[in-house]
PDB file of N, CA and C in Angstrom:
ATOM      1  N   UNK A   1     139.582 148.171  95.382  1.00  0.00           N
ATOM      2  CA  UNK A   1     140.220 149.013  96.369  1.00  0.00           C
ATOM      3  C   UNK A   1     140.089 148.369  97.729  1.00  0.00           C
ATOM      4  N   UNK A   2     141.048 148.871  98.737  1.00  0.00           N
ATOM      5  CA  UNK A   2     140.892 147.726  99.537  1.00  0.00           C
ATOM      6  C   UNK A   2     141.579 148.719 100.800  1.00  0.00           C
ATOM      7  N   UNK A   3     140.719 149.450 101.665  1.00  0.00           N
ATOM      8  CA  UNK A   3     140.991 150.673 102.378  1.00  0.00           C
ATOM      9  C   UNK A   3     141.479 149.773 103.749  1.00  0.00           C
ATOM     10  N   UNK A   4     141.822 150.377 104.965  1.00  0.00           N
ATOM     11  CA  UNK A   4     142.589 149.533 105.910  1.00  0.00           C
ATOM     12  C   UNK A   4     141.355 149.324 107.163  1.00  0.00           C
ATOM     13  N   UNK A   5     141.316 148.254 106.902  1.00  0.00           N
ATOM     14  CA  UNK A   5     140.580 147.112 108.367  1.00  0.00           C
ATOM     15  C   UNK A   5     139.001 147.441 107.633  1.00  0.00           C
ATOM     16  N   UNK A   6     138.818 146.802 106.145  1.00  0.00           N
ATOM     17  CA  UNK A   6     137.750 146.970 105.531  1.00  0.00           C
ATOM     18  C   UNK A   6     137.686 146.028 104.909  1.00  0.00           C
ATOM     19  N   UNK A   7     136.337 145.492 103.854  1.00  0.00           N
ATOM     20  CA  UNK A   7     136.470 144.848 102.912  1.00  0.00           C
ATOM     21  C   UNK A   7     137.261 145.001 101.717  1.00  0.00           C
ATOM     22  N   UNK A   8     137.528 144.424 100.537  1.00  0.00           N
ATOM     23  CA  UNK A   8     137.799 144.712  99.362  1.00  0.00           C
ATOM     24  C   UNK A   8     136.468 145.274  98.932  1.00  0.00           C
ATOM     25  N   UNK A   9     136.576 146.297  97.708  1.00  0.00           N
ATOM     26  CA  UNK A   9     135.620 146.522  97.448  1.00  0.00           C
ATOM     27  C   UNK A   9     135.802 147.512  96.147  1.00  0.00           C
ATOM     28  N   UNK A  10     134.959 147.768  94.946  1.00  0.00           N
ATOM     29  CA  UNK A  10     135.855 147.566  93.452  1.00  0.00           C
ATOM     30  C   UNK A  10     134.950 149.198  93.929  1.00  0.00           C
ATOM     31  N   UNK A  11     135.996 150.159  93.006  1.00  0.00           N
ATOM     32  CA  UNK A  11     135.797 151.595  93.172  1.00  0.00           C
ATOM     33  C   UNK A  11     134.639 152.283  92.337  1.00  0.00           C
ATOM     34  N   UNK A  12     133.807 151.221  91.323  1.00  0.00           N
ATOM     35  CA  UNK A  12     132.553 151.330  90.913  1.00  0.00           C
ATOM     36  C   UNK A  12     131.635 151.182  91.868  1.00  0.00           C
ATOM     37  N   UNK A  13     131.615 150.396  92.769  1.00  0.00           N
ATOM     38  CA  UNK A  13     130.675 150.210  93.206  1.00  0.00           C
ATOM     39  C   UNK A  13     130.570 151.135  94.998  1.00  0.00           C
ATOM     40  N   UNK A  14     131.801 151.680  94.859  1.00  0.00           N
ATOM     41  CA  UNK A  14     132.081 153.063  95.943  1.00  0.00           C
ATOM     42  C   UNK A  14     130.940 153.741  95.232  1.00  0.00           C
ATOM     43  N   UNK A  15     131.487 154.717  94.442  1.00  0.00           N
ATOM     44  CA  UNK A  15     131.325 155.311  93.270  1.00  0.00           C
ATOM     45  C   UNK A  15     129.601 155.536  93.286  1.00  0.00           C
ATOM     46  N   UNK A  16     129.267 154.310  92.948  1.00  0.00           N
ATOM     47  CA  UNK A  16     127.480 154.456  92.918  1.00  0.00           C
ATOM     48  C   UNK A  16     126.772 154.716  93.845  1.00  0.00           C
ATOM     49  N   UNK A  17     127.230 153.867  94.838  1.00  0.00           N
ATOM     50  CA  UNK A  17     126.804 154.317  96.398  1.00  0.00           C
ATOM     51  C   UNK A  17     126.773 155.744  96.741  1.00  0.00           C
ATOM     52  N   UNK A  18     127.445 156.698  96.280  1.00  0.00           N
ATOM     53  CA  UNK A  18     127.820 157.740  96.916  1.00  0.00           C
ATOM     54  C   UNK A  18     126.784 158.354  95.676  1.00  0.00           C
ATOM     55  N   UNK A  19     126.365 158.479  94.426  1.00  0.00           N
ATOM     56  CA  UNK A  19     125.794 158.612  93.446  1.00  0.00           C
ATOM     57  C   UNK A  19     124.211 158.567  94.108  1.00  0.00           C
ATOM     58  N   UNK A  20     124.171 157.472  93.635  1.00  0.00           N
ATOM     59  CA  UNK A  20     122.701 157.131  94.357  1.00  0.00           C
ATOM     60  C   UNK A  20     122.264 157.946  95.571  1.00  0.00           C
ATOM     61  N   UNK A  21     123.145 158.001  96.839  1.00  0.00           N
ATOM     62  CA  UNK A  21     122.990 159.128  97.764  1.00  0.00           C
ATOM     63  C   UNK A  21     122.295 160.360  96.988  1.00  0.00           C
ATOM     64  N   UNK A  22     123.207 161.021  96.645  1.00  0.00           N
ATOM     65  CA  UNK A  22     122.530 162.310  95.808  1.00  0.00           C
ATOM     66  C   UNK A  22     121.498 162.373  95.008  1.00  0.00           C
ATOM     67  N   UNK A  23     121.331 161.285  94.173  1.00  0.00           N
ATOM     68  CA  UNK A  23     120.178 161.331  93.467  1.00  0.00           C
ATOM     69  C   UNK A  23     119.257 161.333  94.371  1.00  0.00           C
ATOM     70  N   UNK A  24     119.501 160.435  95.174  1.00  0.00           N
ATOM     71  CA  UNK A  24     117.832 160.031  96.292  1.00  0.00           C
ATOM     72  C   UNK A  24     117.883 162.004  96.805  1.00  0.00           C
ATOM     73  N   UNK A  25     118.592 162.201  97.195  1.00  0.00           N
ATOM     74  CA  UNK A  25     118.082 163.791  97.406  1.00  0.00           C
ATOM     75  C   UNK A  25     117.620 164.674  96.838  1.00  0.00           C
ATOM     76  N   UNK A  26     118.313 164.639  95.351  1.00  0.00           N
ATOM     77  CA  UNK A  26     117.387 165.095  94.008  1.00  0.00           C
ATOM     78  C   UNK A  26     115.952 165.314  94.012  1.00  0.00           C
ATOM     79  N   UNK A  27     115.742 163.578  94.229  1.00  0.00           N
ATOM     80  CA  UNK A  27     114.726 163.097  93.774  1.00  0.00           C
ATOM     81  C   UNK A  27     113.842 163.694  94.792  1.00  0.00           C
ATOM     82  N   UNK A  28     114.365 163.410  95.813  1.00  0.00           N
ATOM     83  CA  UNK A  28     113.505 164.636  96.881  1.00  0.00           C
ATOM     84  C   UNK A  28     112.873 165.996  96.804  1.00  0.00           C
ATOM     85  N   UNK A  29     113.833 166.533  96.220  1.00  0.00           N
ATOM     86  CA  UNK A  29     113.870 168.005  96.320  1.00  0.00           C
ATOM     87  C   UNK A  29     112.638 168.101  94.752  1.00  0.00           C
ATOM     88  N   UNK A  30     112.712 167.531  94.145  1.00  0.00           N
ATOM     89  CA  UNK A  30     111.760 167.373  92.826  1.00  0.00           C
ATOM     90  C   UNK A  30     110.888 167.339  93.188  1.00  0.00           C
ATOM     91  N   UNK A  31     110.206 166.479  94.120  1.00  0.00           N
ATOM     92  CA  UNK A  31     109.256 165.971  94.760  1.00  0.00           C
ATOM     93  C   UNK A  31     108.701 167.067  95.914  1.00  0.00           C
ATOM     94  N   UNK A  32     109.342 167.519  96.376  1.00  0.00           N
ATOM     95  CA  UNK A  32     108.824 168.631  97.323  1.00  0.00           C
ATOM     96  C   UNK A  32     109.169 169.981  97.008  1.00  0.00           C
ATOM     97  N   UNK A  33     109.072 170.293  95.520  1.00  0.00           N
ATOM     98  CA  UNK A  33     109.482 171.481  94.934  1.00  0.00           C
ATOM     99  C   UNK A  33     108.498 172.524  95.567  1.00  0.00           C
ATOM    100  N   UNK A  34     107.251 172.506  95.521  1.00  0.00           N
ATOM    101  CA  UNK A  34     106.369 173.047  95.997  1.00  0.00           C
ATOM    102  C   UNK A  34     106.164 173.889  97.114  1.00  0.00           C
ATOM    103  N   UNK A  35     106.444 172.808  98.174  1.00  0.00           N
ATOM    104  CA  UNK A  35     106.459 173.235  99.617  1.00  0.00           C
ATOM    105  C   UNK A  35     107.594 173.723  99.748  1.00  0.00           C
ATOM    106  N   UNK A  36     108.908 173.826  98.713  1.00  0.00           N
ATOM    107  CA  UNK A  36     110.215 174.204  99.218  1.00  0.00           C
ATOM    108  C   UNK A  36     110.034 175.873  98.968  1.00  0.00           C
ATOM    109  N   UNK A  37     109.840 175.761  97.618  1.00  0.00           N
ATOM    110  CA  UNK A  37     109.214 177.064  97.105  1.00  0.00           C
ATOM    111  C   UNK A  37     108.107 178.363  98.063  1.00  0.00           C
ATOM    112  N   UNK A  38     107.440 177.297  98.731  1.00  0.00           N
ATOM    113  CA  UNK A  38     106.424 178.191  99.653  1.00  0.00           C
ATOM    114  C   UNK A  38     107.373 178.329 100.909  1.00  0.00           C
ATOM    115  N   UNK A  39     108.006 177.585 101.305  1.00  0.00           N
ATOM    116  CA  UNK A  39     108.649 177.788 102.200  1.00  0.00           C
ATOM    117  C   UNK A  39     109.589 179.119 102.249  1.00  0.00           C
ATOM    118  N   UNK A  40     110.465 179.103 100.776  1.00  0.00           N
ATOM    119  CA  UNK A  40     111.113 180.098 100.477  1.00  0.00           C
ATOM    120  C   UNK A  40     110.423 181.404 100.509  1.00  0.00           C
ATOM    121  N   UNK A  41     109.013 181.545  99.848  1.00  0.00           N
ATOM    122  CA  UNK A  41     108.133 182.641  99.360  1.00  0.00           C
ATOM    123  C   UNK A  41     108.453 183.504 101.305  1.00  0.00           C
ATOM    124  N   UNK A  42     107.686 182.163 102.105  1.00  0.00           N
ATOM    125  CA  UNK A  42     107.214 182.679 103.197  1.00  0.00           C
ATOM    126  C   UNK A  42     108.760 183.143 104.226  1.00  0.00           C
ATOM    127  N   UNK A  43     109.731 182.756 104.274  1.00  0.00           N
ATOM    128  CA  UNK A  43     111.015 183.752 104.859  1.00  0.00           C
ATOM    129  C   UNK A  43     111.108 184.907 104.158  1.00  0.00           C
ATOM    130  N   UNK A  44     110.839 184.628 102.751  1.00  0.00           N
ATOM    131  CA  UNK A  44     110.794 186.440 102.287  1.00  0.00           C
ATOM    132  C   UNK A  44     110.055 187.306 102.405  1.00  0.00           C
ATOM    133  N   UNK A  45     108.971 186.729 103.082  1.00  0.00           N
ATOM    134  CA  UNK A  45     107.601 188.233 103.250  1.00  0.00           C
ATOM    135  C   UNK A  45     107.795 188.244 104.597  1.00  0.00           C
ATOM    136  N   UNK A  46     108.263 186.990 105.407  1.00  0.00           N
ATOM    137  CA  UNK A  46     109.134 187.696 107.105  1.00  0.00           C
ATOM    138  C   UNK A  46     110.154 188.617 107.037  1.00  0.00           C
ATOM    139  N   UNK A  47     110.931 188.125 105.974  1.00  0.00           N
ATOM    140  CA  UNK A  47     112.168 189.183 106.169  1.00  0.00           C
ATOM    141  C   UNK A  47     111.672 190.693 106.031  1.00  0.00           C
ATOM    142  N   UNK A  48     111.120 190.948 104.548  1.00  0.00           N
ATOM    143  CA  UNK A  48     110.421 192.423 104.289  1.00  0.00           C
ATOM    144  C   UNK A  48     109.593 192.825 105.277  1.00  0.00           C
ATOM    145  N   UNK A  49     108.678 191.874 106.184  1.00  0.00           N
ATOM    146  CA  UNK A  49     108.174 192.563 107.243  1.00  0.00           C
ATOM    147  C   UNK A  49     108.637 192.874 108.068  1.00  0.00           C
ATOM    148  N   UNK A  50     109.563 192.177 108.879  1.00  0.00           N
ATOM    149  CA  UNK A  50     110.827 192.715 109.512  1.00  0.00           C
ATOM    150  C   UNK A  50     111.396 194.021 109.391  1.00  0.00           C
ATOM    151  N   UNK A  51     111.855 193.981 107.730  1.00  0.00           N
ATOM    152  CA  UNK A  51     112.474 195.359 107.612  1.00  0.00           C
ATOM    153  C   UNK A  51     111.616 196.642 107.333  1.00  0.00           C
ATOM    154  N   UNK A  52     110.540 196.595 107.316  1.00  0.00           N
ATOM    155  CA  UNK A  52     109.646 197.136 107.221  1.00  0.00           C
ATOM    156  C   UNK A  52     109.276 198.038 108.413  1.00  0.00           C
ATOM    157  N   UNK A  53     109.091 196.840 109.243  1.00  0.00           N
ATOM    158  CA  UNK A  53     108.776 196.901 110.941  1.00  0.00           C
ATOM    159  C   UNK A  53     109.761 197.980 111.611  1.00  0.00           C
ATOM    160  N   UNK A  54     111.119 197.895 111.426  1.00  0.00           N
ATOM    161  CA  UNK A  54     111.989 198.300 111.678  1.00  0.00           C
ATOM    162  C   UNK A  54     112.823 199.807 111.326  1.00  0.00           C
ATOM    163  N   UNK A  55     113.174 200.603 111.575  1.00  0.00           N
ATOM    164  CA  UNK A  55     113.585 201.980 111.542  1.00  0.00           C
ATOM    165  C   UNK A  55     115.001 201.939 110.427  1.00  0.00           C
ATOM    166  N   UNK A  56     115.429 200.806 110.547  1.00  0.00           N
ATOM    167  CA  UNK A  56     116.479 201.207 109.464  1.00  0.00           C
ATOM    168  C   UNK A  56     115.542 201.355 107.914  1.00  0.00           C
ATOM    169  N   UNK A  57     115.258 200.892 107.204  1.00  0.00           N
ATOM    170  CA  UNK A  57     114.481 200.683 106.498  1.00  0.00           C
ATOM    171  C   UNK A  57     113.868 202.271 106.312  1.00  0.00           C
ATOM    172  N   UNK A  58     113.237 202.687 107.249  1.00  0.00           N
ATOM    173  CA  UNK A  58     112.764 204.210 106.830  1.00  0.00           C
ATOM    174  C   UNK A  58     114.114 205.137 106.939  1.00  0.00           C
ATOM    175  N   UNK A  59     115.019 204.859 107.242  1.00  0.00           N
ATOM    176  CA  UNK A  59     116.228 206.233 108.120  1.00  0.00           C
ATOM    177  C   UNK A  59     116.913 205.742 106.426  1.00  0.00           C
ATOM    178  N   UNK A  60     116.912 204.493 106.200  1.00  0.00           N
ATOM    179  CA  UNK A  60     117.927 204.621 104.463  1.00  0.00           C
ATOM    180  C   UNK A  60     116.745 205.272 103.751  1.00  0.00           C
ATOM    181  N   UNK A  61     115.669 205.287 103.169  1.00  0.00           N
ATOM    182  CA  UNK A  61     114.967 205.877 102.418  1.00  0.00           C
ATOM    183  C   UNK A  61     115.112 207.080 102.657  1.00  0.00           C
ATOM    184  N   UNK A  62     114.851 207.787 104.076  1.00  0.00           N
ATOM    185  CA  UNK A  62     115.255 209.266 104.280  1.00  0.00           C
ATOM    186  C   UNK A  62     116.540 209.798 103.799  1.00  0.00           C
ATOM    187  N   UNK A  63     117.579 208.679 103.864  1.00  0.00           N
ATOM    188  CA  UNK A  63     118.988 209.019 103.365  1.00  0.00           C
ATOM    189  C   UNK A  63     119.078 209.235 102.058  1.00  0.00           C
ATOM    190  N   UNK A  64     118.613 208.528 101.528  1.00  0.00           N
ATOM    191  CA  UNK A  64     118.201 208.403 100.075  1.00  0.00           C
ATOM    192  C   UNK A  64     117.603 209.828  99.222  1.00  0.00           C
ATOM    193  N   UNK A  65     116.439 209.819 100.423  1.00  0.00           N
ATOM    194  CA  UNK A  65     115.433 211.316  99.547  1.00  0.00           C
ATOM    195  C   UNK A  65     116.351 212.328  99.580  1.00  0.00           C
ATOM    196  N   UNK A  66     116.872 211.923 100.684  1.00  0.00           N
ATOM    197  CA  UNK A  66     118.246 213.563 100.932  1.00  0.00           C
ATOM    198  C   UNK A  66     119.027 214.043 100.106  1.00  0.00           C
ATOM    199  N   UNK A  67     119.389 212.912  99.307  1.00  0.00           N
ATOM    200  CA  UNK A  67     120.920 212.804  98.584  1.00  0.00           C
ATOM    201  C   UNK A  67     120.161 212.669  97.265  1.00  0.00           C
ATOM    202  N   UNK A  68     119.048 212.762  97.087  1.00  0.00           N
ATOM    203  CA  UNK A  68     118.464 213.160  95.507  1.00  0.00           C
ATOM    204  C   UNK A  68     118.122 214.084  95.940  1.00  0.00           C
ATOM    205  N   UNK A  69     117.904 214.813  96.854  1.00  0.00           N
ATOM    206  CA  UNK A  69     117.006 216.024  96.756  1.00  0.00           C
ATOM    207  C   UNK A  69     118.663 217.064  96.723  1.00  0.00           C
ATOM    208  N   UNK A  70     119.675 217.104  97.618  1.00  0.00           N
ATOM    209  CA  UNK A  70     121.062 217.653  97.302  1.00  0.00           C
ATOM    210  C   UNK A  70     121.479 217.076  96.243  1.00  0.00           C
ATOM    211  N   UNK A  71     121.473 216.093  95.642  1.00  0.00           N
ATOM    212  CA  UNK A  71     122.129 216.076  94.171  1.00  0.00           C
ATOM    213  C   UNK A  71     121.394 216.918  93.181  1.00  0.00           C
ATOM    214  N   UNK A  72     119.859 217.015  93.210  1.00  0.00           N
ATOM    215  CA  UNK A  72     119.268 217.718  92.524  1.00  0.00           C
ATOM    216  C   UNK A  72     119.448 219.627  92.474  1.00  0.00           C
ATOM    217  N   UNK A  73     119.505 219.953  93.361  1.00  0.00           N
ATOM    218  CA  UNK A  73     119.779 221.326  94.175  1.00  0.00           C
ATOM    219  C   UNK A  73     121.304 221.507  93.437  1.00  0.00           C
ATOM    220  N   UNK A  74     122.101 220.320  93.573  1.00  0.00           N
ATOM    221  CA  UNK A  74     123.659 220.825  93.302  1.00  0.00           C
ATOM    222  C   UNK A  74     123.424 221.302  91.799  1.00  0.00           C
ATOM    223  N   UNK A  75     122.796 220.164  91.048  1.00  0.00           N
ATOM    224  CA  UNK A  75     123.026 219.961  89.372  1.00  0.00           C
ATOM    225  C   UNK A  75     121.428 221.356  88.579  1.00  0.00           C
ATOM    226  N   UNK A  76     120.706 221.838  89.335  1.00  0.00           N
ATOM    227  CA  UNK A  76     120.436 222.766  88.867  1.00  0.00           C
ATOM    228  C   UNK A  76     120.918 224.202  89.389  1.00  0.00           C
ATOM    229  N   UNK A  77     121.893 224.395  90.340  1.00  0.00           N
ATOM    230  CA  UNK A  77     123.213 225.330  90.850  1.00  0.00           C
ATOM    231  C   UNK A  77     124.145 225.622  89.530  1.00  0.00           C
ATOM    232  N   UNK A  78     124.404 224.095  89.102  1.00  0.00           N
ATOM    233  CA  UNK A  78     125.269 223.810  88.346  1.00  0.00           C
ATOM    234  C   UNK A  78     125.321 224.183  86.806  1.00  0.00           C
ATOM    235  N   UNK A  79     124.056 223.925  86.815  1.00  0.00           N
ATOM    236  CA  UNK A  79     123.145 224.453  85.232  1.00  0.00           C
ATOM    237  C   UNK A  79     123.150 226.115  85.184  1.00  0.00           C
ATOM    238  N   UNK A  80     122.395 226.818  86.354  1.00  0.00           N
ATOM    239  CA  UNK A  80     122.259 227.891  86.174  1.00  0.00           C
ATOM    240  C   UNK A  80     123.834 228.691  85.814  1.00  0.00           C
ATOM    241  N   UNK A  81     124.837 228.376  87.075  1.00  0.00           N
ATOM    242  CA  UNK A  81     125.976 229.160  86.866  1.00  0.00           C
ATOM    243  C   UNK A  81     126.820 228.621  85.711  1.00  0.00           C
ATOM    244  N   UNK A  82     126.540 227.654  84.971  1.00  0.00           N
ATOM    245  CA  UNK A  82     127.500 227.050  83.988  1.00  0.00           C
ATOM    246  C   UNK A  82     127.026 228.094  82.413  1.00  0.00           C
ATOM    247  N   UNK A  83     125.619 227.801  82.508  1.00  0.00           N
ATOM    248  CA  UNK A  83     124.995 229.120  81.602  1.00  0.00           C
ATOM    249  C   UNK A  83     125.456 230.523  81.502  1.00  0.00           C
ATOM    250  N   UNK A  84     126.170 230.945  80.321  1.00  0.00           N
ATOM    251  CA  UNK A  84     125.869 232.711  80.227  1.00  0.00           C
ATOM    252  C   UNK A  84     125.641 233.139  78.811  1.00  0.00           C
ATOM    253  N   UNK A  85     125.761 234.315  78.752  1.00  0.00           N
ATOM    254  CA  UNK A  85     124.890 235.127  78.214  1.00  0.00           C
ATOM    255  C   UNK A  85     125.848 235.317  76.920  1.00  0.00           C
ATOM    256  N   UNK A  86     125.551 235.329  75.904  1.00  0.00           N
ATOM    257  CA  UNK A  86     126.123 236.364  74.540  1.00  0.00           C
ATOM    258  C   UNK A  86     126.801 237.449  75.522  1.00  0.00           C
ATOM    259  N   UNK A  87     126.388 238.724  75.982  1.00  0.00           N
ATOM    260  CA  UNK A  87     126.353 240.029  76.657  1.00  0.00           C
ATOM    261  C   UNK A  87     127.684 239.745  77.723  1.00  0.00           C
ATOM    262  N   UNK A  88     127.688 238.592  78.388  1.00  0.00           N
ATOM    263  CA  UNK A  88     128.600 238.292  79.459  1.00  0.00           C
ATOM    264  C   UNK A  88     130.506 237.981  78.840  1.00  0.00           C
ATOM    265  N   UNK A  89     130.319 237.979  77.592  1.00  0.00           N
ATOM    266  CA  UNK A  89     131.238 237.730  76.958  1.00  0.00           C
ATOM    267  C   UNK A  89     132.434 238.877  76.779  1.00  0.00           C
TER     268      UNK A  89
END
């Protein structure tokens, strides 16, 4: 292949060059699996402390208890008046 105001140069040996790149990063990331991993661990116990720290975090849980505690209220409403009697017939 022979690109403009370059050497000639055979498209295998493009090819590997650009190969080899990636591997060498691979090979990196293999190699520092560890520390990548701790690294990862440790943004996730910032993030949860963060949200933790923070008022949204309690105001959705409150939203939450609400809407089980009214879904619950609706569906035993729902039970009682759906129920009747032999007598009611």
């Amino acid at each position: 292949m022979k690109f403009k105001d370059k050497p000639e140069r055979y498209f295998l040996q493009i090819t590997f060059e650009h190969m080899i790149v990636q591997y060498e990063d691979l090979i990196w990331c293999t190699k520092h699996d560890e520390d990548i991993n701790n690294a990862i661990a440790q943004v996730k116990q910032e993030r949860l402390l963060k949200l933790m720290q923070s008022d949204d975090g309690r105001l959705a849980n409150d939203d939450l208890s609400r809407y089980v505690s009214e879904f619950r209220q609706h569906n035993n409403w729902r039970i009682n008046n759906s129920l009747f009697g032999v007598d009611a017939i």
